[in-house]
PDB file of N, CA and C in Angstrom:
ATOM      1  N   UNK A   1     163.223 143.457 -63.346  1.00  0.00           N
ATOM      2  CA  UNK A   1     163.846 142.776 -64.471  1.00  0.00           C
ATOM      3  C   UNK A   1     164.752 143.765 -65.204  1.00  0.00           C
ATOM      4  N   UNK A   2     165.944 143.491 -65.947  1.00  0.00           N
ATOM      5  CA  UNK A   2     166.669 144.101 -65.856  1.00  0.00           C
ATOM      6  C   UNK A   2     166.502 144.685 -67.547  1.00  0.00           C
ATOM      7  N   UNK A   3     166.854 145.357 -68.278  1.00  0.00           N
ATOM      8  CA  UNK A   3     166.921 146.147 -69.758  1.00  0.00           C
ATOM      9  C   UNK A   3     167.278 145.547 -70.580  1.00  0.00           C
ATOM     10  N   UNK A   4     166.521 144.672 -70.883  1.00  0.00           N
ATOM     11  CA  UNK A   4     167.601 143.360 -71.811  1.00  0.00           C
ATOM     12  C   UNK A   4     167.428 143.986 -73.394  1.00  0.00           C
ATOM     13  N   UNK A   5     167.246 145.253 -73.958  1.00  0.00           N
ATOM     14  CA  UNK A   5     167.292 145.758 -75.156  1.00  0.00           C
ATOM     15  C   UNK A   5     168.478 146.163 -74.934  1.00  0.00           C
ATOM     16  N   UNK A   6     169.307 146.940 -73.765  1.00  0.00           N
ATOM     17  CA  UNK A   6     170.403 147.134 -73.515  1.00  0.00           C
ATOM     18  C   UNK A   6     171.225 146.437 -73.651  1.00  0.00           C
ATOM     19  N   UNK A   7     170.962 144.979 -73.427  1.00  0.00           N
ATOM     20  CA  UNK A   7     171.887 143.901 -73.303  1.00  0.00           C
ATOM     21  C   UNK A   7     172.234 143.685 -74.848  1.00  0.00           C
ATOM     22  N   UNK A   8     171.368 143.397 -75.588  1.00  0.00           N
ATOM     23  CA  UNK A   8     171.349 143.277 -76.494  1.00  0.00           C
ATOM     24  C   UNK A   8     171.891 144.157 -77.179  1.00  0.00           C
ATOM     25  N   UNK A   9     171.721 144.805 -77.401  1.00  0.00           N
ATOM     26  CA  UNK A   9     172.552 145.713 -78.368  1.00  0.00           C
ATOM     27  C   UNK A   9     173.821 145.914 -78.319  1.00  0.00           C
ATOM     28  N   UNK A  10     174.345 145.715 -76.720  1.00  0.00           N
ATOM     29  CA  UNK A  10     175.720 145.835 -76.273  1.00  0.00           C
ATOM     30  C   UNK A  10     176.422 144.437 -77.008  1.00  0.00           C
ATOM     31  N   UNK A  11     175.559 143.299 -76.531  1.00  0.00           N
ATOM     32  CA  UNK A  11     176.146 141.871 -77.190  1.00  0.00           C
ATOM     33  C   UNK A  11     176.242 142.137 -78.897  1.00  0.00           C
ATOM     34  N   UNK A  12     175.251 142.703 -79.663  1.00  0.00           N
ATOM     35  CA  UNK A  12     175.267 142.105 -80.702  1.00  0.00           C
ATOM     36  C   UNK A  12     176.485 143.515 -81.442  1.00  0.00           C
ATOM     37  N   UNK A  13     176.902 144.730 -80.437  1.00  0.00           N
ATOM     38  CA  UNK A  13     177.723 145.319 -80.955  1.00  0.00           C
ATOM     39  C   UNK A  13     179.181 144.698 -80.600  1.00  0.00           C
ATOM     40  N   UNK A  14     179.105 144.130 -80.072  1.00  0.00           N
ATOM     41  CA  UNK A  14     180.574 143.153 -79.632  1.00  0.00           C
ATOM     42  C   UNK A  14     180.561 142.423 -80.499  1.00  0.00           C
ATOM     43  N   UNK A  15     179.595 141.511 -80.807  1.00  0.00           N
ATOM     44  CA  UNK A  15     179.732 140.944 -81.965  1.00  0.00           C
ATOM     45  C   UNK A  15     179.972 141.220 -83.525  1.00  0.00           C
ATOM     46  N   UNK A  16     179.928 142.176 -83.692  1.00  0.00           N
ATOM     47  CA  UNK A  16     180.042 142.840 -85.069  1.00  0.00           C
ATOM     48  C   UNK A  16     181.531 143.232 -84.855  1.00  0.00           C
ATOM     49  N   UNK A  17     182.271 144.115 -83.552  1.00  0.00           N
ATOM     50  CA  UNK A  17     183.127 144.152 -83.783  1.00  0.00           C
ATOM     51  C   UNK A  17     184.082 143.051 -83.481  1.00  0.00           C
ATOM     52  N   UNK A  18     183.910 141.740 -82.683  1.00  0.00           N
ATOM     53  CA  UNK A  18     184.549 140.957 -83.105  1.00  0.00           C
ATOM     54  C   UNK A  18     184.564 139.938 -84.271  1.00  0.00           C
ATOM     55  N   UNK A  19     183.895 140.299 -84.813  1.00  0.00           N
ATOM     56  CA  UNK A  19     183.946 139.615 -86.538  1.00  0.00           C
ATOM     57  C   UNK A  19     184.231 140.161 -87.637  1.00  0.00           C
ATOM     58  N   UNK A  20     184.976 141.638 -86.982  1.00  0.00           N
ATOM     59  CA  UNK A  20     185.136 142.824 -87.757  1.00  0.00           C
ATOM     60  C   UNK A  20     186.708 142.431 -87.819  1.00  0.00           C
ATOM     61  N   UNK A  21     187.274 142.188 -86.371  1.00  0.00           N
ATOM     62  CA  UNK A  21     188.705 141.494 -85.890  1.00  0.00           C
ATOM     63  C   UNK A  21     189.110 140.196 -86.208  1.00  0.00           C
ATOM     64  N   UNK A  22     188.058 139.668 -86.360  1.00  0.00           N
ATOM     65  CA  UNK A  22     188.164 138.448 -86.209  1.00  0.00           C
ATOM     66  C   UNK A  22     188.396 138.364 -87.940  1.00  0.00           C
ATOM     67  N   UNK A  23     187.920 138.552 -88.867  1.00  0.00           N
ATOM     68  CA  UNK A  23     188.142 138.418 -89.832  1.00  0.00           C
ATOM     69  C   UNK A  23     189.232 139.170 -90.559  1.00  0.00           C
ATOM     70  N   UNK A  24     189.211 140.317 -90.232  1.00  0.00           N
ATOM     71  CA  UNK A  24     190.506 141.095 -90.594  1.00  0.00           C
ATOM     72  C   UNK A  24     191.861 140.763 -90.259  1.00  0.00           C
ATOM     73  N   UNK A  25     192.101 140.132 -89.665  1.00  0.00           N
ATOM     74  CA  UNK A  25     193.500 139.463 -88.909  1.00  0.00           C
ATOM     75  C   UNK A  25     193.768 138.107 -90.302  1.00  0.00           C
ATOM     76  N   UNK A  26     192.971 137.099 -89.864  1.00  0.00           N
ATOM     77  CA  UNK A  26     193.429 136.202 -90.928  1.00  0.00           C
ATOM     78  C   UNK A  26     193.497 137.066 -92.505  1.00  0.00           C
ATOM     79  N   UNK A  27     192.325 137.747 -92.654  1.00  0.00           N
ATOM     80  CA  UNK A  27     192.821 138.177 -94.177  1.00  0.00           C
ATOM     81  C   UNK A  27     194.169 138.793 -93.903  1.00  0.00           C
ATOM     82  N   UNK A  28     194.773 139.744 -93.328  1.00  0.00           N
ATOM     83  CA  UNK A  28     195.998 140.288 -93.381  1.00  0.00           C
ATOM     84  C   UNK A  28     196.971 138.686 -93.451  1.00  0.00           C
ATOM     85  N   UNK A  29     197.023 137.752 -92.497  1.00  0.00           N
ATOM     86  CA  UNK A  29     197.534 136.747 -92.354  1.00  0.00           C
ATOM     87  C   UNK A  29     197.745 136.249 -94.067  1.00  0.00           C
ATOM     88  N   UNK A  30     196.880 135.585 -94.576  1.00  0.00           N
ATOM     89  CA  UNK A  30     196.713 135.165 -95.708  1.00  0.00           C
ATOM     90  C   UNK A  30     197.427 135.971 -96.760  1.00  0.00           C
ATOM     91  N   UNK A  31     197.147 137.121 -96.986  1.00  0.00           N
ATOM     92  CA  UNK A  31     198.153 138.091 -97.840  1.00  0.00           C
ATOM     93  C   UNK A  31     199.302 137.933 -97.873  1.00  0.00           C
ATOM     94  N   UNK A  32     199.564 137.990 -96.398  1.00  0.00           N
ATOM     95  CA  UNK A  32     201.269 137.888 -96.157  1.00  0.00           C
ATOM     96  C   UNK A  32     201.681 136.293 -96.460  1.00  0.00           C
ATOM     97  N   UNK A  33     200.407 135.196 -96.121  1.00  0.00           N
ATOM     98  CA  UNK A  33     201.267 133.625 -96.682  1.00  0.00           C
ATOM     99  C   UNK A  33     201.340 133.748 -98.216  1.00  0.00           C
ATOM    100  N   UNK A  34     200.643 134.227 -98.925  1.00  0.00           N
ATOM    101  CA  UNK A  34     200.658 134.620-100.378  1.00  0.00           C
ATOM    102  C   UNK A  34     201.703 135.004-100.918  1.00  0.00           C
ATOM    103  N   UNK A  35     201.789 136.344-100.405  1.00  0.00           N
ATOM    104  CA  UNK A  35     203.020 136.978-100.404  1.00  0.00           C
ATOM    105  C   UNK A  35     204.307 136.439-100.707  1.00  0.00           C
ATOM    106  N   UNK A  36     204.545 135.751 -99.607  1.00  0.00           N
ATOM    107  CA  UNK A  36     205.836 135.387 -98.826  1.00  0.00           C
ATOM    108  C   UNK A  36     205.732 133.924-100.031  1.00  0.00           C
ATOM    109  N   UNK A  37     204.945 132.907-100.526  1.00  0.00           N
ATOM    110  CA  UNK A  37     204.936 132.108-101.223  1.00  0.00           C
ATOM    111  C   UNK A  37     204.991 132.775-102.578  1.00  0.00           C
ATOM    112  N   UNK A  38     204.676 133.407-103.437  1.00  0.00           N
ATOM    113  CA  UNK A  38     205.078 134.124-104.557  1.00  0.00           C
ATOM    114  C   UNK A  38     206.310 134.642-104.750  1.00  0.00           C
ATOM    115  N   UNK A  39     206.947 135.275-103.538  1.00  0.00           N
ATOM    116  CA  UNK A  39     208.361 135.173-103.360  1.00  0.00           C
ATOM    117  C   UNK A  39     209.122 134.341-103.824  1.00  0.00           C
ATOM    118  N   UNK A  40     208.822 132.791-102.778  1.00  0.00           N
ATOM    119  CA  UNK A  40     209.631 131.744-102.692  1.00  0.00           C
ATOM    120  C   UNK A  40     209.850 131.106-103.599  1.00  0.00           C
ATOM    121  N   UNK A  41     208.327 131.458-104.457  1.00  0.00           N
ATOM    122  CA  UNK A  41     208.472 130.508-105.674  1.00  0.00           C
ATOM    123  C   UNK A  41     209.436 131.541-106.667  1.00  0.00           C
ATOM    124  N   UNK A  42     209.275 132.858-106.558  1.00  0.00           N
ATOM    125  CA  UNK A  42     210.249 133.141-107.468  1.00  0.00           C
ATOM    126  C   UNK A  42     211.729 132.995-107.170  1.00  0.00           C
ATOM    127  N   UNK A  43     212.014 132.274-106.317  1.00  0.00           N
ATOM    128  CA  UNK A  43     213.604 132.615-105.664  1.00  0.00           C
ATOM    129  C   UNK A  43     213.793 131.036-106.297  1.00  0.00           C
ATOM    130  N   UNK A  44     212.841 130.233-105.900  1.00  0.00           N
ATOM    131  CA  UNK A  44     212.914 128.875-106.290  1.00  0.00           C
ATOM    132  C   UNK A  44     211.902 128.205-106.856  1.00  0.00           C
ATOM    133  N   UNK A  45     212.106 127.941-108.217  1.00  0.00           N
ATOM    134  CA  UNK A  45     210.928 127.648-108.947  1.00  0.00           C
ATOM    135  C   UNK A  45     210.344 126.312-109.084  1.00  0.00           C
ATOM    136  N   UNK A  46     211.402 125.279-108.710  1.00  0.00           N
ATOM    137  CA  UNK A  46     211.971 124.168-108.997  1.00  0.00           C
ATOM    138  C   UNK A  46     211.134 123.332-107.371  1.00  0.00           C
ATOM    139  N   UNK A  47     210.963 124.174-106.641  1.00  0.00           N
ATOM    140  CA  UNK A  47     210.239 123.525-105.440  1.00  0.00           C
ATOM    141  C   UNK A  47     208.752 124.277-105.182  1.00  0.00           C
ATOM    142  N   UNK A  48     208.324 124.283-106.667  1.00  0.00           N
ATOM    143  CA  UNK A  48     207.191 124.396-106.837  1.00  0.00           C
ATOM    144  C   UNK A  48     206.090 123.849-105.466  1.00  0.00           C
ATOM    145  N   UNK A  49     205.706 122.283-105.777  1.00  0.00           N
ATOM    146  CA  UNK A  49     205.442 121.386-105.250  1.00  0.00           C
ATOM    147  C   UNK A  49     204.890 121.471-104.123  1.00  0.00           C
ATOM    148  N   UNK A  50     206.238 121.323-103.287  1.00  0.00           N
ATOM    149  CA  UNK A  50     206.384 121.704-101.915  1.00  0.00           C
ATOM    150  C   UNK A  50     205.709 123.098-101.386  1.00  0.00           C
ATOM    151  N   UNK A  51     205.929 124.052-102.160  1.00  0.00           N
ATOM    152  CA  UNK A  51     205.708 125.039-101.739  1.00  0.00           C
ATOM    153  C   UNK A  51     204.280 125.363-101.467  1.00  0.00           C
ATOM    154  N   UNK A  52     203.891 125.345-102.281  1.00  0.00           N
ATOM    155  CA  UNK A  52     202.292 124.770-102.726  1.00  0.00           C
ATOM    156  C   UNK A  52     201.636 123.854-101.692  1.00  0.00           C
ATOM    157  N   UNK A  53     202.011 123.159-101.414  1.00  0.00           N
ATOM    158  CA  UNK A  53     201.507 122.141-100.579  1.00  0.00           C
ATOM    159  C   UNK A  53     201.380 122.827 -99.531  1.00  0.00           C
ATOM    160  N   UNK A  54     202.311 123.542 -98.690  1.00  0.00           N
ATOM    161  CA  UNK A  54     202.834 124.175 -97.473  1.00  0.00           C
ATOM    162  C   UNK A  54     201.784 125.601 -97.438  1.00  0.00           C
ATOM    163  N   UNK A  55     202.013 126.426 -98.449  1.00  0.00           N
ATOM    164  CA  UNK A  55     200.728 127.385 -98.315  1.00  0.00           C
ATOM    165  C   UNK A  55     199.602 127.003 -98.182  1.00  0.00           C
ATOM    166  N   UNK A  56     199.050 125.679 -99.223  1.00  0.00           N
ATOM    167  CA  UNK A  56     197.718 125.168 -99.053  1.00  0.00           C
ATOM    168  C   UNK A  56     197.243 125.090 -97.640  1.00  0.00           C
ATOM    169  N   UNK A  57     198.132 124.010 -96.701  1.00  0.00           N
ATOM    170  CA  UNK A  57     198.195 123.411 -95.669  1.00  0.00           C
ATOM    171  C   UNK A  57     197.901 125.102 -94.645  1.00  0.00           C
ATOM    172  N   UNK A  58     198.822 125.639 -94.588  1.00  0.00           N
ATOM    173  CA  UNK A  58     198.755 127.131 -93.712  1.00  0.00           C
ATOM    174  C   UNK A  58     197.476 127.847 -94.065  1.00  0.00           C
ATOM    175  N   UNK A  59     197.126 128.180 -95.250  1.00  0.00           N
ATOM    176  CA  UNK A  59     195.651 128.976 -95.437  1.00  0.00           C
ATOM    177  C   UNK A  59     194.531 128.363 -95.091  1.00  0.00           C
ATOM    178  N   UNK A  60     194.698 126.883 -94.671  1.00  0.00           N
ATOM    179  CA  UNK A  60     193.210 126.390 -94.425  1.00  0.00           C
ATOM    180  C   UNK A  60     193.300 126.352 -93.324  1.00  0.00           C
ATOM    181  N   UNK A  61     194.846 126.516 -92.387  1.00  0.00           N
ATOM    182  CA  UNK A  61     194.891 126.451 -90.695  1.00  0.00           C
ATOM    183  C   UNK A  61     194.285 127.855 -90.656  1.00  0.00           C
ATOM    184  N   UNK A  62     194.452 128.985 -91.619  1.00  0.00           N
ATOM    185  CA  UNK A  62     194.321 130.147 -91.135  1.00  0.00           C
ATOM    186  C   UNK A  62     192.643 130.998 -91.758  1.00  0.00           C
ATOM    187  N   UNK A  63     192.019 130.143 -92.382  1.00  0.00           N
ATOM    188  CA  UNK A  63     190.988 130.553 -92.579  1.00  0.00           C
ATOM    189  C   UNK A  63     190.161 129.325 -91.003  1.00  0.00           C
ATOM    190  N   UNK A  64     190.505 128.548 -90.622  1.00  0.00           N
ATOM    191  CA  UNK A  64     189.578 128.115 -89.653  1.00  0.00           C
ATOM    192  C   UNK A  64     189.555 129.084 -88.893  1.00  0.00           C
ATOM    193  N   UNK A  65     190.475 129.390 -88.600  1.00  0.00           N
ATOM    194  CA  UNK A  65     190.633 130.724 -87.062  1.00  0.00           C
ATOM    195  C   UNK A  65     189.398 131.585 -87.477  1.00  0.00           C
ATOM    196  N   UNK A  66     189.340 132.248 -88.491  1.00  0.00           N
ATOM    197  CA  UNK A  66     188.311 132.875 -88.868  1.00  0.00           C
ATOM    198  C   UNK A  66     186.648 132.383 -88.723  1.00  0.00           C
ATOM    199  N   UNK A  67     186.796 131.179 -89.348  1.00  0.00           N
ATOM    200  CA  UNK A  67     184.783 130.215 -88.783  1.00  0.00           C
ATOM    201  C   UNK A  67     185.014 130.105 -87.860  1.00  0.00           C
ATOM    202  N   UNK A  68     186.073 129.552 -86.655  1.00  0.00           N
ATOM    203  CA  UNK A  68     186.067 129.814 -85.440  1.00  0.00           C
ATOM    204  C   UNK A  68     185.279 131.176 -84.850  1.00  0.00           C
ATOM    205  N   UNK A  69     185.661 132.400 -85.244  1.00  0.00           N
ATOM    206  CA  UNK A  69     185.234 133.391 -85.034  1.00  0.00           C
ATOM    207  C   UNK A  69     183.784 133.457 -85.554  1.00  0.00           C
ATOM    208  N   UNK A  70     183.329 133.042 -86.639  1.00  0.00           N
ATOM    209  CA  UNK A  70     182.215 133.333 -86.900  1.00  0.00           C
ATOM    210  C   UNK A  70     181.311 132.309 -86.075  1.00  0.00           C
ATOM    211  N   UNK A  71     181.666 131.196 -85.764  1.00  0.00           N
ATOM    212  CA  UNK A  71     180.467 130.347 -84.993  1.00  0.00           C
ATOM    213  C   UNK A  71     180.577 130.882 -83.274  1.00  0.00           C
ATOM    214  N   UNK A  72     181.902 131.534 -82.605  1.00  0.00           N
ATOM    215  CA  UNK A  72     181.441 131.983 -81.464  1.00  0.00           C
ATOM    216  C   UNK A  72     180.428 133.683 -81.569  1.00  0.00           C
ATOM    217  N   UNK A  73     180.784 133.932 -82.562  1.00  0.00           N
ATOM    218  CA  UNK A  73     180.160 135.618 -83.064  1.00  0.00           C
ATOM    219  C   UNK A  73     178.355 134.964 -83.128  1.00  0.00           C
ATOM    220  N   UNK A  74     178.168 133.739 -83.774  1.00  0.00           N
ATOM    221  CA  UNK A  74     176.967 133.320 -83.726  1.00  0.00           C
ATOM    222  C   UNK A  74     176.158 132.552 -83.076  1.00  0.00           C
ATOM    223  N   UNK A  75     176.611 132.258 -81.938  1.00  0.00           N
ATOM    224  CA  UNK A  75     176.387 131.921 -80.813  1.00  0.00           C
ATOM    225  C   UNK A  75     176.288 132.764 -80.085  1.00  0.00           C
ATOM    226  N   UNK A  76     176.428 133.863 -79.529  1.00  0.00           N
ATOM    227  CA  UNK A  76     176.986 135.324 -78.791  1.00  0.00           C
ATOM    228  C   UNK A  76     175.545 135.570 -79.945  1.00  0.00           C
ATOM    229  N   UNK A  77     175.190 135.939 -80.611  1.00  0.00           N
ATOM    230  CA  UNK A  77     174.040 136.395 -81.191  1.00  0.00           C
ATOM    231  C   UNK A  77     172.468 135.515 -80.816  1.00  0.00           C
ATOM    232  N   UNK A  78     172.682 134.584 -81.100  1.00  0.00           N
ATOM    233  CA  UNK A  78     171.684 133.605 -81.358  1.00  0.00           C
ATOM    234  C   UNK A  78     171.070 132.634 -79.945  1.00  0.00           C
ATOM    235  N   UNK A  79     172.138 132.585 -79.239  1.00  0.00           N
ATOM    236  CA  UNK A  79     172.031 132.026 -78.089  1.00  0.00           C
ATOM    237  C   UNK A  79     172.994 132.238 -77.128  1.00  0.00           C
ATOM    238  N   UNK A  80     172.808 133.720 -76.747  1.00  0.00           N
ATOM    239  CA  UNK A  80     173.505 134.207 -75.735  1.00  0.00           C
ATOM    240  C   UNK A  80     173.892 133.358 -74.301  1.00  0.00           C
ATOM    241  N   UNK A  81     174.883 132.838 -74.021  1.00  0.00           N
ATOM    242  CA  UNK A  81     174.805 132.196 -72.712  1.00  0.00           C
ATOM    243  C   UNK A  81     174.757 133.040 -71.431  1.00  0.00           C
ATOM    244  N   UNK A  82     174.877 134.374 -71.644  1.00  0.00           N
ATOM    245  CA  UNK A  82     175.371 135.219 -70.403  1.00  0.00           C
ATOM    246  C   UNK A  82     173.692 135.393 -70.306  1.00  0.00           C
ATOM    247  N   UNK A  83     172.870 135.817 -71.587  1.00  0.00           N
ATOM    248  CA  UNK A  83     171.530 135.826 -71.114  1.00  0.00           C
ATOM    249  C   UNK A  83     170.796 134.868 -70.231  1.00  0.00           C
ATOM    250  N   UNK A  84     170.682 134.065 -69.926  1.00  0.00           N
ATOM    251  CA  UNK A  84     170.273 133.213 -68.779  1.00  0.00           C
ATOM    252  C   UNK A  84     170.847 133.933 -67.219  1.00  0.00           C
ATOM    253  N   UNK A  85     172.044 134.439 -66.982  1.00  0.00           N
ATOM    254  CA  UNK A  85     172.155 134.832 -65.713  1.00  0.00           C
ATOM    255  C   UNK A  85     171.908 136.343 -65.455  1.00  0.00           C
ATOM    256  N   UNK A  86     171.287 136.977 -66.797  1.00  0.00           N
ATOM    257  CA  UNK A  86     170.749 138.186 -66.601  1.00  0.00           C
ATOM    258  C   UNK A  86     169.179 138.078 -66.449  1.00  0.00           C
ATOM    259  N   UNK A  87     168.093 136.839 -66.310  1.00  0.00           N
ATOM    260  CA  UNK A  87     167.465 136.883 -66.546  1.00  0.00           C
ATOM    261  C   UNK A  87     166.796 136.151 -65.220  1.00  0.00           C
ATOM    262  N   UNK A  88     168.059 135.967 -64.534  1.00  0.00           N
ATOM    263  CA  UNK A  88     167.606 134.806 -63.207  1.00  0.00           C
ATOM    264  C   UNK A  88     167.629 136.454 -62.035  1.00  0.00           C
TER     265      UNK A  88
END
């Protein structure tokens, strides 16, 4: 039978660092839609509205990417699928 403390530790360090990536990307993302909308609104104040709407709409596309990451990071923890063919 094969070292499955090994396994483990290898999985659950992949996992930390992909939720390390996984989360750090959209936050940079988000800064920059911030950003770039604080801009716009100062260039144009008058399309408030719109603008607003359009960041709203983009930060919630770009925080899913992120629970995306956290429900495969917790799955990969919790119920490893590769563990079953290390175990056959």
């Amino acid at each position: 039978m094969p070292d499955l403390s090994t396994f483990t530790i290898v999985s659950t360090v992949a996992a930390i660092i992909g939720i390390a990536v996984g989360v750090l990307l959209p936050a940079f993302a988000m800064g920059r839609a911030i950003s770039s909308a604080l801009d716009a609104l100062a260039r144009q104040p008058e399309a408030e509205r719109s603008i607003m709407r359009t960041l709203f709409i983009g930060l919630a596309m770009i925080e899913s990417l992120a629970i995306y990451v956290l429900v495969i990071v917790l799955i990969v923890l919790f119920r490893n699928p590769l563990l079953e063919y290390l175990l056959k």
